[in-house]
Protein backbone atom coordinates (compact mmCIF):
# COMPACT_ATOMS: atom_id res chain seq x y z
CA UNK A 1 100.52 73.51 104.38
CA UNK A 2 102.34 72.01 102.22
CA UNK A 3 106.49 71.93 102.96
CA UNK A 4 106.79 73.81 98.67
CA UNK A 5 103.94 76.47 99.69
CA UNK A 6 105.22 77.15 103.32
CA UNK A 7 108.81 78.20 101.74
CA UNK A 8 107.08 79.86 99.32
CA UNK A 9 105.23 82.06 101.91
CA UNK A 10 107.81 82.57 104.46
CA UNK A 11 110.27 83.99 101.46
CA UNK A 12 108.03 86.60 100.39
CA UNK A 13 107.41 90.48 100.40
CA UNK A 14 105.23 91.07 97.68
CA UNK A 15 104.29 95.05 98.48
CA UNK A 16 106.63 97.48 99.16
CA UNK A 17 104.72 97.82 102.81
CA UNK A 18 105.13 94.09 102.88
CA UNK A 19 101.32 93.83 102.30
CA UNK A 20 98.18 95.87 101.18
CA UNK A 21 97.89 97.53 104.53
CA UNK A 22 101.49 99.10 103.83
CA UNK A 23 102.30 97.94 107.39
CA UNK A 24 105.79 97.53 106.91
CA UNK A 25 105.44 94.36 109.11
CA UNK A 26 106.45 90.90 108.43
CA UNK A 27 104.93 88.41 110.73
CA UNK A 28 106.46 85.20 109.01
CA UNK A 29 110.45 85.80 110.28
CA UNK A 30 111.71 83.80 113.10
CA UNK A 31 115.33 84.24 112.14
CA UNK A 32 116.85 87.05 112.22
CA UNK A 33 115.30 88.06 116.01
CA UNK A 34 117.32 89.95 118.37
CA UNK A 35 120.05 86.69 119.05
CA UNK A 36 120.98 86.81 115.02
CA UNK A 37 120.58 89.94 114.05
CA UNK A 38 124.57 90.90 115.28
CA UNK A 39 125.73 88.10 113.28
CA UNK A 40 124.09 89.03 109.74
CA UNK A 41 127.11 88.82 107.12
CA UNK A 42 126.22 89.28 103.19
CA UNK A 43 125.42 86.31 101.67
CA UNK A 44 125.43 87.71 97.75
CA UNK A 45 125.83 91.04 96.64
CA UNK A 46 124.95 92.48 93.02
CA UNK A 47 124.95 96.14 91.17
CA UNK A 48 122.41 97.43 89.83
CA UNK A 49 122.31 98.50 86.48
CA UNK A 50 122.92 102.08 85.77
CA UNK A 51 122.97 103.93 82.87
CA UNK A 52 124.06 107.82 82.31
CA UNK A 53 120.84 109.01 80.95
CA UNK A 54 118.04 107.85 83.04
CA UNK A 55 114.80 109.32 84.71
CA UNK A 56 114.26 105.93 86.92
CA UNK A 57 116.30 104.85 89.88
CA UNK A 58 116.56 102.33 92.89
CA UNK A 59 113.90 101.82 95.73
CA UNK A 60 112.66 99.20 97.72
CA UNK A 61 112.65 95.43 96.45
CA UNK A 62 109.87 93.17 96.64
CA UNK A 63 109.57 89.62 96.52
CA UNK A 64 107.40 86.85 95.42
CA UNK A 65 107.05 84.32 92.54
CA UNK A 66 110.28 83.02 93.56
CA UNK A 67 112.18 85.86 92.95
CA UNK A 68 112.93 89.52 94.05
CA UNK A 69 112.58 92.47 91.80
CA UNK A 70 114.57 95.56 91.83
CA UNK A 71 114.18 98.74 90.29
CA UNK A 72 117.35 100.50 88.63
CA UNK A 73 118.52 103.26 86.53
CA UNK A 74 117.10 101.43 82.92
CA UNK A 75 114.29 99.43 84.16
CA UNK A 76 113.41 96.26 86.54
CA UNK A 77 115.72 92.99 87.49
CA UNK A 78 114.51 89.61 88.95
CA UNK A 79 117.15 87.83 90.80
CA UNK A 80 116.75 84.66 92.67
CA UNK A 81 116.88 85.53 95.96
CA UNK A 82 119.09 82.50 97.20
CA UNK A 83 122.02 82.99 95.01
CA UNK A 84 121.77 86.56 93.65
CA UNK A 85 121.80 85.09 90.34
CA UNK A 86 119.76 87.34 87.16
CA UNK A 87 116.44 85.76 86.21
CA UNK A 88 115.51 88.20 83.48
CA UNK A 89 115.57 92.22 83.12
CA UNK A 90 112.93 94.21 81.52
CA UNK A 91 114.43 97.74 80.32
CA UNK A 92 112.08 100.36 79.37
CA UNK A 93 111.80 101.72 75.40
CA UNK A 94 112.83 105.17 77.15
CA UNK A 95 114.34 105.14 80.52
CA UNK A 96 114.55 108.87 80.09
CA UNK A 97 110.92 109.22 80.14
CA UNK A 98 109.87 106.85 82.71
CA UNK A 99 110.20 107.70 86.29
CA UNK A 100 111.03 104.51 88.73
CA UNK A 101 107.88 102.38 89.13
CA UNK A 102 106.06 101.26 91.87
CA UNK A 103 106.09 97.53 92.47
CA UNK A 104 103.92 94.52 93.72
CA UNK A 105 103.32 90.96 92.93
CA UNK A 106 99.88 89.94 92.53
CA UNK A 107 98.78 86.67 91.82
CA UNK A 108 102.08 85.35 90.26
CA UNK A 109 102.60 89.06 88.10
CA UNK A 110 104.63 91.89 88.41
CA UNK A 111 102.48 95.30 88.27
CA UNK A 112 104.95 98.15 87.45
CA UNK A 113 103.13 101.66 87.91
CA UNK A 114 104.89 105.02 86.88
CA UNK A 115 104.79 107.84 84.08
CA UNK A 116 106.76 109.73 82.13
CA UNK A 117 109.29 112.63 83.21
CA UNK A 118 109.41 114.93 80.62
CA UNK A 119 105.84 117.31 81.22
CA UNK A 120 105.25 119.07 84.07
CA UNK A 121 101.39 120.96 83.01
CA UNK A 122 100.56 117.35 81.58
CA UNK A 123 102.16 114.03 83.13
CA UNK A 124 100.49 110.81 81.90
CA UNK A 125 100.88 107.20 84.05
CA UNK A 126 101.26 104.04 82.58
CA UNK A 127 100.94 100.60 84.24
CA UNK A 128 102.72 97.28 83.01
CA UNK A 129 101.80 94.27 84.04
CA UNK A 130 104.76 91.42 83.62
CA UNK A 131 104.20 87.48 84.06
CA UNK A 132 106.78 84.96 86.76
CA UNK A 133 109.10 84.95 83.49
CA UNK A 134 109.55 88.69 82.32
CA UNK A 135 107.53 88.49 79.51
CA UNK A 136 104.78 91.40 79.22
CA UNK A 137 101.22 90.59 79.99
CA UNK A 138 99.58 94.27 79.50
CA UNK A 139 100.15 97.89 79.50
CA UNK A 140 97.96 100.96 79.84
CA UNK A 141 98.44 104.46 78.98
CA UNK A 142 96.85 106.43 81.63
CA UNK A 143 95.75 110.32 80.78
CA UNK A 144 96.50 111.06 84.67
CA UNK A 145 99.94 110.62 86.48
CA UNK A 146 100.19 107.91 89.07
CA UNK A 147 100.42 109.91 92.40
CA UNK A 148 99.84 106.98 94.86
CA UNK A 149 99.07 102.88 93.67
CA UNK A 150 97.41 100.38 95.79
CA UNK A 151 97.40 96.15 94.44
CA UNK A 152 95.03 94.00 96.35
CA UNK A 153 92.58 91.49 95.65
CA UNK A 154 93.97 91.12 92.14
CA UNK A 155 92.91 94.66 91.72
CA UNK A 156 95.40 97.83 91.08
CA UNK A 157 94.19 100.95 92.09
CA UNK A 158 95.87 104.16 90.73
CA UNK A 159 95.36 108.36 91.55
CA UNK A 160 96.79 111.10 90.02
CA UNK A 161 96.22 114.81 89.15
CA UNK A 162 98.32 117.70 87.10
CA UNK A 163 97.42 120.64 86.29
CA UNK A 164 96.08 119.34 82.93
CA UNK A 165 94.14 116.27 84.81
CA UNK A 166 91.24 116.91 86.77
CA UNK A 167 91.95 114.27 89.96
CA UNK A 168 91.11 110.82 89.44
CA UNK A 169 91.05 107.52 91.16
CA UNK A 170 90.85 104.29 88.67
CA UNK A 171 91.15 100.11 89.53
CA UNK A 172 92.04 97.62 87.53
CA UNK A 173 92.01 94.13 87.12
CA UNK A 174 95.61 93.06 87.45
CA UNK A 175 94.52 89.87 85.43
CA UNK A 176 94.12 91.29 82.19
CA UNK A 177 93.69 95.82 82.88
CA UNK A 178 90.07 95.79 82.46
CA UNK A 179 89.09 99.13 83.86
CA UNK A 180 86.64 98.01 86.91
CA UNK A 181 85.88 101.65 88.19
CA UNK A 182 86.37 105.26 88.28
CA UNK A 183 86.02 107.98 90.53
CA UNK A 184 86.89 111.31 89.33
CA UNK A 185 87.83 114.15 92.15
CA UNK A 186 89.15 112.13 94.34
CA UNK A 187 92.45 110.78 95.91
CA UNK A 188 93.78 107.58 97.08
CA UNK A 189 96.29 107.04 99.57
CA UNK A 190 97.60 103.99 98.85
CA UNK A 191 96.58 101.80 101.95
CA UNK A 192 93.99 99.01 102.33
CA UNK A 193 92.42 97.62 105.09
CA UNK A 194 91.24 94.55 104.24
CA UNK A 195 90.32 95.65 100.55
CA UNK A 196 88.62 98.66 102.12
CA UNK A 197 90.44 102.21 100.52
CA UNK A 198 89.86 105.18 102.00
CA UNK A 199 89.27 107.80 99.10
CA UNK A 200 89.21 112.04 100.40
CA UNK A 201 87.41 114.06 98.07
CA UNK A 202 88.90 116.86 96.14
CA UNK A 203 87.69 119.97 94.53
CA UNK A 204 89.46 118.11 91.03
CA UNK A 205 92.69 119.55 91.30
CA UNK A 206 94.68 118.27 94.09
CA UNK A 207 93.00 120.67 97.08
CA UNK A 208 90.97 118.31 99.89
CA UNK A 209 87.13 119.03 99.84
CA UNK A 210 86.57 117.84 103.59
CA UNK A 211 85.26 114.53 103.26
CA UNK A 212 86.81 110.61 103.48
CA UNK A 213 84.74 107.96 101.64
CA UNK A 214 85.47 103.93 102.21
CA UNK A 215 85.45 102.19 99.29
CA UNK A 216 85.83 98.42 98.67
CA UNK A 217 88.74 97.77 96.10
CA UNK A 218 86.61 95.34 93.49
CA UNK A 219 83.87 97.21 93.49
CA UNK A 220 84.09 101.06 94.36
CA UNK A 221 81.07 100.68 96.55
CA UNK A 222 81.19 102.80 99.52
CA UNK A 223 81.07 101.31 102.72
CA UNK A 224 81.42 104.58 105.18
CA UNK A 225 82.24 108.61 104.51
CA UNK A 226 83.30 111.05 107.42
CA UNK A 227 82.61 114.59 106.87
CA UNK A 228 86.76 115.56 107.24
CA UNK A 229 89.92 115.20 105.02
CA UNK A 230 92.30 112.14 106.85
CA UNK A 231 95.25 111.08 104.73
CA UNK A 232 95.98 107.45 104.90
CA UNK A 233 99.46 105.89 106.38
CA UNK A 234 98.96 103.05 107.07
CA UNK A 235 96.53 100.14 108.25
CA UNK A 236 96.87 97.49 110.87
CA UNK A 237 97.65 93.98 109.79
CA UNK A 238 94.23 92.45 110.59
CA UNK A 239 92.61 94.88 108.39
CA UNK A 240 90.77 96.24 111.40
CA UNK A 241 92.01 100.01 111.94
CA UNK A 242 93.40 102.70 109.92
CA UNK A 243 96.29 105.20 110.64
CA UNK A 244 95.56 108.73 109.11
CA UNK A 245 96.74 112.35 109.09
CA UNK A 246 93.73 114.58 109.83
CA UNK A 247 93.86 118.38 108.51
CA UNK A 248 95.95 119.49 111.25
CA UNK A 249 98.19 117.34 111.15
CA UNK A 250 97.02 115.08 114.00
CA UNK A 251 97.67 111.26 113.77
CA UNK A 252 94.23 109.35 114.02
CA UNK A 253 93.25 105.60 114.65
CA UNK A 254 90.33 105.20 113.18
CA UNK A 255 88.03 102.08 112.94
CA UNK A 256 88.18 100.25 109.36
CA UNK A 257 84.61 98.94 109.24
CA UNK A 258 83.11 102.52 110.35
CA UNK A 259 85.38 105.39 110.10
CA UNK A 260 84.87 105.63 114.25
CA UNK A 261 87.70 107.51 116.00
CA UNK A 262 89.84 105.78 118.49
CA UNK A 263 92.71 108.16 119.35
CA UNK A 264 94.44 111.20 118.20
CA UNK A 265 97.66 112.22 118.69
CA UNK A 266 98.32 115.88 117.93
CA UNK A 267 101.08 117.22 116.18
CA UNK A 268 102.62 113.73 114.94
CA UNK A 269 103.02 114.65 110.89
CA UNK A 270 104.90 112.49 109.08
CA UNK A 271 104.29 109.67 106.43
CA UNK A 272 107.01 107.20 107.83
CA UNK A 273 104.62 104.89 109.62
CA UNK A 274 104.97 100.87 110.46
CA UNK A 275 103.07 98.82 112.57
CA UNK A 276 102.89 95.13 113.56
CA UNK A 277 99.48 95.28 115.44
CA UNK A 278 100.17 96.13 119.22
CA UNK A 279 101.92 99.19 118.36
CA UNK A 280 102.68 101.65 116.07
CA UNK A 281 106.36 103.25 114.98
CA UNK A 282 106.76 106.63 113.46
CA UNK A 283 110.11 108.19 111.94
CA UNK A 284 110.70 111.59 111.60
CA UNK A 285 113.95 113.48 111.17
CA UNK A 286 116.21 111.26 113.46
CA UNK A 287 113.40 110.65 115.77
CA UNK A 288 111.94 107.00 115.84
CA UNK A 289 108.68 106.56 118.50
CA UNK A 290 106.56 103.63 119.01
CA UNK A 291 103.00 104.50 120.60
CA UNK A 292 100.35 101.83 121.77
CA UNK A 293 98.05 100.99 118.97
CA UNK A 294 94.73 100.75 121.48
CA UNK A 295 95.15 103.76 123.25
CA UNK A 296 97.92 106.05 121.41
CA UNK A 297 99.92 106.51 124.39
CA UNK A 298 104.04 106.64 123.16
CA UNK A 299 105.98 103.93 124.72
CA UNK A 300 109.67 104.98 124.00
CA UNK A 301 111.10 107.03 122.04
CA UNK A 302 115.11 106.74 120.34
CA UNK A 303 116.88 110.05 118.53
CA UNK A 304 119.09 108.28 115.85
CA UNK A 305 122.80 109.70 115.15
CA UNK A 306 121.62 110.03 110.94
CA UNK A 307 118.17 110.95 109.51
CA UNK A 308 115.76 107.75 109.76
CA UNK A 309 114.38 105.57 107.19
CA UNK A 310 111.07 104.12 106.79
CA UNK A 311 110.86 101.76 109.55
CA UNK A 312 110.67 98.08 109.03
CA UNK A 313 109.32 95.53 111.66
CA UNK A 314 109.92 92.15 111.93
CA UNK A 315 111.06 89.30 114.06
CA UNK A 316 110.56 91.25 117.43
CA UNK A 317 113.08 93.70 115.06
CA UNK A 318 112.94 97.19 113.88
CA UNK A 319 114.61 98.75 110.93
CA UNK A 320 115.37 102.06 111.00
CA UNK A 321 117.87 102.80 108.14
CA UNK A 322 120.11 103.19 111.07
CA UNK A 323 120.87 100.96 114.03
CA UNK A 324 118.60 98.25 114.54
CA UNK A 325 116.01 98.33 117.49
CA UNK A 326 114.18 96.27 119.99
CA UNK A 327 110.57 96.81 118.78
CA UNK A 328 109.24 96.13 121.94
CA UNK A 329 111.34 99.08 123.90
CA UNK A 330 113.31 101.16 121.32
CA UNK A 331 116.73 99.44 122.95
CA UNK A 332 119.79 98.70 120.11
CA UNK A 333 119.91 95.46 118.87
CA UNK A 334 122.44 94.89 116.21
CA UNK A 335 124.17 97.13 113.52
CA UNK A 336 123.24 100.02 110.81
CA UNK A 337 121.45 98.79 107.65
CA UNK A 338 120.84 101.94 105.73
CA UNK A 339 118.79 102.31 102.58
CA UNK A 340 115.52 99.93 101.68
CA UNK A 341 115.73 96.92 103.63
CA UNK A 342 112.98 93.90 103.65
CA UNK A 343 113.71 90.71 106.18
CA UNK A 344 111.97 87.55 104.80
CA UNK A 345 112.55 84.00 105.00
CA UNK A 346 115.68 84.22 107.18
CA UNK A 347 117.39 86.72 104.66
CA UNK A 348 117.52 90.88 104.56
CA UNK A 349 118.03 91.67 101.59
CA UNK A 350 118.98 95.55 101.18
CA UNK A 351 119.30 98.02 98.36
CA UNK A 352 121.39 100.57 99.06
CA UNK A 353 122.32 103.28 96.48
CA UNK A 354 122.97 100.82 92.97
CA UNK A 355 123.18 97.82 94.81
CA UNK A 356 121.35 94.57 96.10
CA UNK A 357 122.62 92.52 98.81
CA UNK A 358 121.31 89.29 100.40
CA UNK A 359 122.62 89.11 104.70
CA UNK A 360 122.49 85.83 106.74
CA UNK A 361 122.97 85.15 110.21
């Protein structure tokens, strides 16, 4: 690869999840690891802007196109993520009545995906699609809210339902917001496996109908359905499995290509999921696990001092919003990083409350 393209992929984190599959795994970083991680010291800091009327806010950053994107109180900011310096902003027309957006980078553009805040009987989404320098490509005005968004394969997916919208689940091409395909009662999850979404049915208005239908991303084509409800998480890295909720809570494994069950494990509710392949981590409450991705057997188990964040693996490395751990064994390995946190390219770069900050060993 060449030395321009390898930087380029090693300083990236272009879903929230890291990728598609909403892992929450970064295979790429070999530099903060368990020798480096106690010697992290900020590198660049910045606020973020804030204004006193606003329905938007701060969540986790992403990164790609050579830059990272944050969200804040009047709209998005691109920063380059070596010196902290500001790119561009985009501020919304109403940051009143705009809640704070979903984010990816897909094929050098920024998808934004949100709605208003100001009806609660009839919410409407919108998606904004961004090019590398701020400048606005598209934007849609969606009837239904944006409950859960999915980019891959230069595809956005979007679901929603209100009690004015009759559930929905809608792609588009992130190229230029040609609608691709519909399907109306039912929900999306927000995970991929490869390109394959798992879709439940509804009976139109938000209430499971007992039935979970594969679909690929580009085309809506179904490629397996199960006659029960499961609740995407999160998939595994190669694409090959899918973590699920089932309707009683359960967490299930489940095969990508055919919906096959691998493991259960009862009574493990709770959508803060991460997993880099040989195992999987769960948070919930102060309680971070880690169970064995072929056979769902827990291998350790940590109770945190503070309430856990959505883990974050990488480098042999979990994030916790707390201490960091050894992934491998649940052991300490360096201090607290609360808030969103994404380790790329030998940086973590964390927003915490209305601010961004760039760490280096």
């Amino acid at each position: 690869m060449h030395a321009a393209l390898l930087v380029t992929a090693l300083l990236a984190w272009p879903h929230p999840g890291f990728d598609a599959e909403d892992s929450h795994f970064n295979p790429r970083e070999s530099v903060i690891t368990a020798s480096t991680v106690g010697r992290l010291t900020p590198s660049w800091s910045v606020p973020l802007r804030g204004i006193e009327q606003s329905c938007s806010g701060f969540s986790a950053p992403v990164l790609g196109a050579g830059r990272i994107f944050a969200t804040d109180r009047a709209g998005v900011s691109a920063y380059d993520p070596g010196s902290g310096a500001v790119r561009w902003r985009f501020t919304w027309d109403d940051a009143d009545d705009n809640s704070t957006p979903r984010m990816a980078v897909e094929g050098g553009s920024l998808v934004l995906a949100n709605g208003d805040c100001n009806s609660m009987s009839d919410p409407d989404g919108r998606l904004t699609v961004l090019d590398p320098s701020g400048r606005l490509r598209w934007k849609l005005e969606l009837d239904n809210p944006v409950d859960s968004v999915l980019v891959d394969k230069g595809v956005v997916l979007v679901s929603g339902t209100s009690p004015s919208d009759e559930d929905r689940v809608a792609a588009y091409r992130v190229r230029d917001g040609r609608l691709l395909w519909s399907k109306p009662h039912h929900a999306a999850a927000g995970v991929s496996a490869d390109g394959l979404v798992p879709l439940t049915r509804t009976n139109g208005y938000g209430q499971p109908a007992g039935e979970t239908t594969a679909v690929s991303i580009t085309t809506g084509l179904a490629r397996w359905s199960r006659p029960v409800a499961l609740q995407a998480l999160a998939a595994s890295p190669a694409g090959d499995r899918i973590y699920a909720t089932d309707p009683v809570g359960a967490l299930v494994a489940v095969r990508a290509d055919s919906g096959a069950t691998l493991w259960t494990a009862p009574g493990k509710v709770t959508p803060l999921v991460a997993t880099d392949g040989p195992r999987v981590y769960l948070a919930a409450g102060r309680m971070v696990s880690a169970r064995d991705a072929a056979s769902g057997r827990r291998l350790w188990s940590r109770t945190l001092a503070e309430k856990a964040a959505q883990p974050v693996v990488a480098g042999g490395l979990l994030y916790t919003g707390g201490p960091v751990l050894i992934a491998a064994t649940g052991a300490p390995a360096g201090p607290a990083f609360p808030g969103f946190t994404i380790p790329t390219g030998g940086h973590l770069y964390q927003v915490d409350g209305p601010r961004l900050t760039a760490y280096q060993p």
